[in-house]
N, C-alpha and C. Protein backbone atom coordinates (compact mmCIF):
# COMPACT_ATOMS: atom_id res chain seq x y z
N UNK A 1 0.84 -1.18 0.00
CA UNK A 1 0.00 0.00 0.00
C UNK A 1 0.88 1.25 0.00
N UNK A 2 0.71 1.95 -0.95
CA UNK A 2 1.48 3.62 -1.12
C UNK A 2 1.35 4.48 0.40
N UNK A 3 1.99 5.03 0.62
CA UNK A 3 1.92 5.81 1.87
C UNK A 3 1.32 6.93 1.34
N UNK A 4 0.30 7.66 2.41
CA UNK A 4 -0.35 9.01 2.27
C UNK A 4 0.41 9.95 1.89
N UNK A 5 -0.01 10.89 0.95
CA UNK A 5 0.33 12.10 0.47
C UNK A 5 0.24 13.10 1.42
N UNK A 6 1.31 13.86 1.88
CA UNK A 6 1.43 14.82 2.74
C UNK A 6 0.20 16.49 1.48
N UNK A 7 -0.06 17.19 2.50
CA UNK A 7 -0.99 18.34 1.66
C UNK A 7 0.00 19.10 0.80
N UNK A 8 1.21 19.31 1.39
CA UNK A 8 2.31 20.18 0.54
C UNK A 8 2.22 19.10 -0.86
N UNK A 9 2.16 17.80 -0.97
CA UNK A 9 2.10 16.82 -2.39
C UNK A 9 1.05 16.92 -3.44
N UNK A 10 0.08 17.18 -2.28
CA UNK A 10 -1.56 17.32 -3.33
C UNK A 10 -1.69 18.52 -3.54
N UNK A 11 -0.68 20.03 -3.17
CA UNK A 11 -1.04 21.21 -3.59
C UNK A 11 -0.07 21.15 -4.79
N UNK A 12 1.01 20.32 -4.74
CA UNK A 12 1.93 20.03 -6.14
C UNK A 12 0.98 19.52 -6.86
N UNK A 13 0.78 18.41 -6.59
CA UNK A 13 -0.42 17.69 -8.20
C UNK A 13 -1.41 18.54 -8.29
N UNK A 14 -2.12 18.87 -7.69
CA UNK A 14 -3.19 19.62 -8.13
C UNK A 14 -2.40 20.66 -9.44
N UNK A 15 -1.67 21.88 -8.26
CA UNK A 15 -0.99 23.08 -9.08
C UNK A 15 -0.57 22.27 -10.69
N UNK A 16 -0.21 21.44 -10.41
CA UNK A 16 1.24 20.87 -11.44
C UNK A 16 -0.19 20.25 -12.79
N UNK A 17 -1.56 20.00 -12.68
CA UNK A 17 -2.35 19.50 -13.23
C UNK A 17 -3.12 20.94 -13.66
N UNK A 18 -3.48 21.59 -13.19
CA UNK A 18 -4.02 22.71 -13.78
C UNK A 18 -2.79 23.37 -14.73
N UNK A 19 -1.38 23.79 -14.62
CA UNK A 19 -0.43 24.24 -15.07
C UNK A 19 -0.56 23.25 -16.02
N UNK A 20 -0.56 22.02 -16.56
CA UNK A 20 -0.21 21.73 -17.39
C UNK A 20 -1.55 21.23 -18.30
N UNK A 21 -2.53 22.07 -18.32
CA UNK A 21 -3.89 22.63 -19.37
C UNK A 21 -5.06 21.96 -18.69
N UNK A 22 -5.06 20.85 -17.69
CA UNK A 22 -6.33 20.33 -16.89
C UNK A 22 -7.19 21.21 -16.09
N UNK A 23 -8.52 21.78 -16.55
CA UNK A 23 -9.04 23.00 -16.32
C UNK A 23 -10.44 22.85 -15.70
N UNK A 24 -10.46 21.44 -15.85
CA UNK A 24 -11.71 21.15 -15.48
C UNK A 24 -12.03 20.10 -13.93
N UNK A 25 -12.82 20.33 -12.95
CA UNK A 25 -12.38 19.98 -11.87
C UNK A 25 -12.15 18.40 -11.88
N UNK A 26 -13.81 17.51 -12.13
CA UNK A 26 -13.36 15.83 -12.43
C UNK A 26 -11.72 15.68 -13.17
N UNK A 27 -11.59 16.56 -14.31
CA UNK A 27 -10.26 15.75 -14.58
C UNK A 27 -9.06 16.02 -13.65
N UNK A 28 -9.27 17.42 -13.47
CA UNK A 28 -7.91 17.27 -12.06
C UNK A 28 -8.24 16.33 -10.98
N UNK A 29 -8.86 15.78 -10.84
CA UNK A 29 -9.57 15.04 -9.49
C UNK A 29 -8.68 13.92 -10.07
N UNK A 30 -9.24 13.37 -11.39
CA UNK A 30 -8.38 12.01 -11.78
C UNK A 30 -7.32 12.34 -12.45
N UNK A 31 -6.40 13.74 -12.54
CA UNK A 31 -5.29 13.63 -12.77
C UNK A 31 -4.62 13.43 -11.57
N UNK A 32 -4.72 14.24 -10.35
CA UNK A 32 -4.13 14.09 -9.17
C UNK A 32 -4.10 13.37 -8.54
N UNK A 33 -5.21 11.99 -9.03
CA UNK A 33 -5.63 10.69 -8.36
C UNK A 33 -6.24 10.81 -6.73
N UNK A 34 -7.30 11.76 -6.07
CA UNK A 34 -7.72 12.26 -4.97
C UNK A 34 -9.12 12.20 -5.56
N UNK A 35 -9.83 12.41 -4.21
CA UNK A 35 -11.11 12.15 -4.01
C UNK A 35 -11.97 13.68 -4.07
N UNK A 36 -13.15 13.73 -4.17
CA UNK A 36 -14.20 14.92 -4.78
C UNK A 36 -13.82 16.01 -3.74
N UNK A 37 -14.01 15.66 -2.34
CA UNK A 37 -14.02 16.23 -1.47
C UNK A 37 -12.85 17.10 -1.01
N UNK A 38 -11.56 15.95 -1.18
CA UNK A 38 -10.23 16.65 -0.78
C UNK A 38 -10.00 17.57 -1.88
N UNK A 39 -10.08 17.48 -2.86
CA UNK A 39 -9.90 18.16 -4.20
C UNK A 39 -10.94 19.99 -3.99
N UNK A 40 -12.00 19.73 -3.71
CA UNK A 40 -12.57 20.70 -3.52
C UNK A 40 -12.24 21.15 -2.15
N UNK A 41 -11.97 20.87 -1.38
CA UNK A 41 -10.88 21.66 -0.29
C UNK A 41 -9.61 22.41 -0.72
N UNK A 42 -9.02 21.35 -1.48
CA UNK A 42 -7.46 21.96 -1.97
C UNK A 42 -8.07 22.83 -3.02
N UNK A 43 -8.88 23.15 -3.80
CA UNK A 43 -9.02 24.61 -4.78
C UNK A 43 -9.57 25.59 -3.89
N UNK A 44 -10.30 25.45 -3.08
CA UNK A 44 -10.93 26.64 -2.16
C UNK A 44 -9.49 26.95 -1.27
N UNK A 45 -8.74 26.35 -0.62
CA UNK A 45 -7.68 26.84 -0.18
C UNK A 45 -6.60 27.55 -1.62
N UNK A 46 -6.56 26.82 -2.63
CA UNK A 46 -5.21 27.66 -3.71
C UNK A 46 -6.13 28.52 -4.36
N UNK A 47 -7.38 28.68 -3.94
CA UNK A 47 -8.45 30.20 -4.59
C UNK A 47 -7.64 31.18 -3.70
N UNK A 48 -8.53 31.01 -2.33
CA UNK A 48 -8.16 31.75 -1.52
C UNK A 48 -6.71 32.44 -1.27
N UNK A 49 -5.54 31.60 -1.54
CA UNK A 49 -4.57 31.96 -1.27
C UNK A 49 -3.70 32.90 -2.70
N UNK A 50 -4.53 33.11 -3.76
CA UNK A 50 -4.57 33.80 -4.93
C UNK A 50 -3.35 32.64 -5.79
N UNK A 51 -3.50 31.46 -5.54
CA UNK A 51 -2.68 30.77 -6.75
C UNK A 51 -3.79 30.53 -7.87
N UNK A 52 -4.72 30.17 -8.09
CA UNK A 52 -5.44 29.68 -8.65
C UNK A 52 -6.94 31.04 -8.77
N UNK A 53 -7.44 30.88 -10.38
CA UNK A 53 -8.28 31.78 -10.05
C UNK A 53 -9.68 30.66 -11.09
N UNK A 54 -10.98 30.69 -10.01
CA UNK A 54 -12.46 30.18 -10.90
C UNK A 54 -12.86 30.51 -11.80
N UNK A 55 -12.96 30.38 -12.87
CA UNK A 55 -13.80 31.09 -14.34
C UNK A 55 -15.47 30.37 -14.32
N UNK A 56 -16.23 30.53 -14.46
CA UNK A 56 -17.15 30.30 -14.88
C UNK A 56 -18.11 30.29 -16.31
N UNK A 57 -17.95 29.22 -17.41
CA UNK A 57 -18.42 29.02 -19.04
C UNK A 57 -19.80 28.97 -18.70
N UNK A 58 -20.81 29.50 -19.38
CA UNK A 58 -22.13 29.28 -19.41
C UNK A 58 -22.12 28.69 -20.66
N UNK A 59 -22.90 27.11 -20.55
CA UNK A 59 -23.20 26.32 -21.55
C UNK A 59 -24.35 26.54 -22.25
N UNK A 60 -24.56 25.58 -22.79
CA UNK A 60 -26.13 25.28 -23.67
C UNK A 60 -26.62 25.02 -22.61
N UNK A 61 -26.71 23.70 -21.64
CA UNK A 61 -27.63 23.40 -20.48
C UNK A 61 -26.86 23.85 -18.92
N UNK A 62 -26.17 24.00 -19.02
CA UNK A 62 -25.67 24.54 -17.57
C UNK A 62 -23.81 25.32 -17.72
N UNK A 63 -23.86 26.05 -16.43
CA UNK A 63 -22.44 26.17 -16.54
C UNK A 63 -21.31 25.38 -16.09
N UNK A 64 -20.38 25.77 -16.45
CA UNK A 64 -19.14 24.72 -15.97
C UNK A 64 -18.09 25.67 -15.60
N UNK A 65 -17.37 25.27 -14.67
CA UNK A 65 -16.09 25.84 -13.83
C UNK A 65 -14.94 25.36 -14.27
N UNK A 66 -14.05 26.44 -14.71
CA UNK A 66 -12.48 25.95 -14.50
C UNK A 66 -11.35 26.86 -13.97
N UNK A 67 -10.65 25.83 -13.98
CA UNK A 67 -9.50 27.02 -13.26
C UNK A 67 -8.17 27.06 -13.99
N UNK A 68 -7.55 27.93 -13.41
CA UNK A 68 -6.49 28.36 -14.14
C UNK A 68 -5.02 28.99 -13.12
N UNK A 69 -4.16 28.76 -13.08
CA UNK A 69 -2.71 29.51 -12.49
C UNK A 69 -3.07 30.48 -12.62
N UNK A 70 -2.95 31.44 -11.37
CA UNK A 70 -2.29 32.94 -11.62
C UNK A 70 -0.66 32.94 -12.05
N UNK A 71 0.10 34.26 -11.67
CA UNK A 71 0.98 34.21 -11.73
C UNK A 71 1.71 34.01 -10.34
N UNK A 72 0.92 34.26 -9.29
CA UNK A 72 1.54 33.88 -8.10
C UNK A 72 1.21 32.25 -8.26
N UNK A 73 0.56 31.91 -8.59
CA UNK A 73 0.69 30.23 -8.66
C UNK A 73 1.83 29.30 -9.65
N UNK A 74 2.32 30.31 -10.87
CA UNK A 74 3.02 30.10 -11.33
C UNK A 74 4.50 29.84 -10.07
N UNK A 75 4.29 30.83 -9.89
CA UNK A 75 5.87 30.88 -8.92
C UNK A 75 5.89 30.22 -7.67
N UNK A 76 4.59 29.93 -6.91
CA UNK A 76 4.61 28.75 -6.13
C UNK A 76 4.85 27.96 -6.50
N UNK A 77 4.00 27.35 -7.86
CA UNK A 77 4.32 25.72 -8.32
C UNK A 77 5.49 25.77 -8.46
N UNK A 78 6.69 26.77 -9.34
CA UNK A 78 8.22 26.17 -9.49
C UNK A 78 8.87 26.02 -8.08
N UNK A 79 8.74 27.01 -6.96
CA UNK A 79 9.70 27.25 -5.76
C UNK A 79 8.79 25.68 -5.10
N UNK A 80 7.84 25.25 -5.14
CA UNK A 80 7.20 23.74 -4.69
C UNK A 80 8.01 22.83 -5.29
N UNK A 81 8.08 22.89 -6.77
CA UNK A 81 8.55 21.66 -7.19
C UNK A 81 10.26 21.96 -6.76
N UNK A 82 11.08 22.70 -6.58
CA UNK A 82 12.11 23.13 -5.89
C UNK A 82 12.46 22.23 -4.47
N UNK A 83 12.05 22.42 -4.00
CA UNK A 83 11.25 22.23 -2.65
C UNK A 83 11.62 20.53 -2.72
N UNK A 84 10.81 20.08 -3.66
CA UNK A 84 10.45 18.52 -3.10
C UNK A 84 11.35 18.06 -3.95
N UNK A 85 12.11 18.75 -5.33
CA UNK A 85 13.33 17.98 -5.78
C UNK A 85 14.62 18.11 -4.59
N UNK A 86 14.80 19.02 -3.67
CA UNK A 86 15.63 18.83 -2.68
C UNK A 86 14.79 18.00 -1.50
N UNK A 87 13.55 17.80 -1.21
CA UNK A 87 13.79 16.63 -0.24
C UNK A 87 13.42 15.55 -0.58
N UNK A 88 13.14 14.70 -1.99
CA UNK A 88 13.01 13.55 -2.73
C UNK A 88 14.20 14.08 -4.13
N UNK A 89 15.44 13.50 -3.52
CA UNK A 89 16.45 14.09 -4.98
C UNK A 89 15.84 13.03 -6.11
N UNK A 90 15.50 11.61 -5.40
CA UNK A 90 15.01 10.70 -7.20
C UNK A 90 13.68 10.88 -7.50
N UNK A 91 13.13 11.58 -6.96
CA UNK A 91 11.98 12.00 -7.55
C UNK A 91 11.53 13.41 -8.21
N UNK A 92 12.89 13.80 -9.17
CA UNK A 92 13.16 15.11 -9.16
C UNK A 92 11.80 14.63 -10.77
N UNK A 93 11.24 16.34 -10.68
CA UNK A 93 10.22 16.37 -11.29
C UNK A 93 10.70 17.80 -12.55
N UNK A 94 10.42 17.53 -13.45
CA UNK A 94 10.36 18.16 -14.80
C UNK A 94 9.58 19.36 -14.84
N UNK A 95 9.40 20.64 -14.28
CA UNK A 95 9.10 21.98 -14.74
C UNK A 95 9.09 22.52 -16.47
N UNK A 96 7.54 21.95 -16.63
CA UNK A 96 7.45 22.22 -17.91
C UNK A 96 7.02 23.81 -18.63
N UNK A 97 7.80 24.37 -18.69
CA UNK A 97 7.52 26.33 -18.83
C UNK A 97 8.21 26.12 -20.71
């Protein structure tokens, strides 16, 4: 069994899944591999904290939400992935800019 993801990990996948064009909440949910609930915790916290900002599309039958990096989320996600390539050196991760 995988050991639990510390929150500093799931604010990387999340960040690191929207940054790389996943805009829509289900698919970040199954890009980040996390559940409805934790997922919608972790965007109301990276709203709040101005990494991440809500758009709202009005459809044909309803609207839909996505999100997107600010630029302060930009620079969290690199100084994060920073971060966890110095305390996992083999799990150094690819900053795709």
């Amino acid at each position: 069994m995988a050991p639990r993801r510390s929150r500093f990990e799931i604010y990387v996948d999340v960040l690191t899944e929207i940054n790389n064009g996943v805009n829509l909440p289900t698919k970040i949910m199954y890009g980040a591999n996390m559940s409805w609930n934790t997922l919608m915790e972790t965007l109301e916290m990276l709203k709040a904290q101005g990494f991440i900002e809500e758009h709202t599309i009005d459809g044909n039958k309803r609207s839909r939400r996505i999100y997107t990096l600010t630029g302060k989320g930009n620079k969290v996600l690199s100084y994060l992935k920073k971060v966890k390539e110095i305390l996992e050196p083999e799990a150094a991760v690819e900053i795709p800019f």
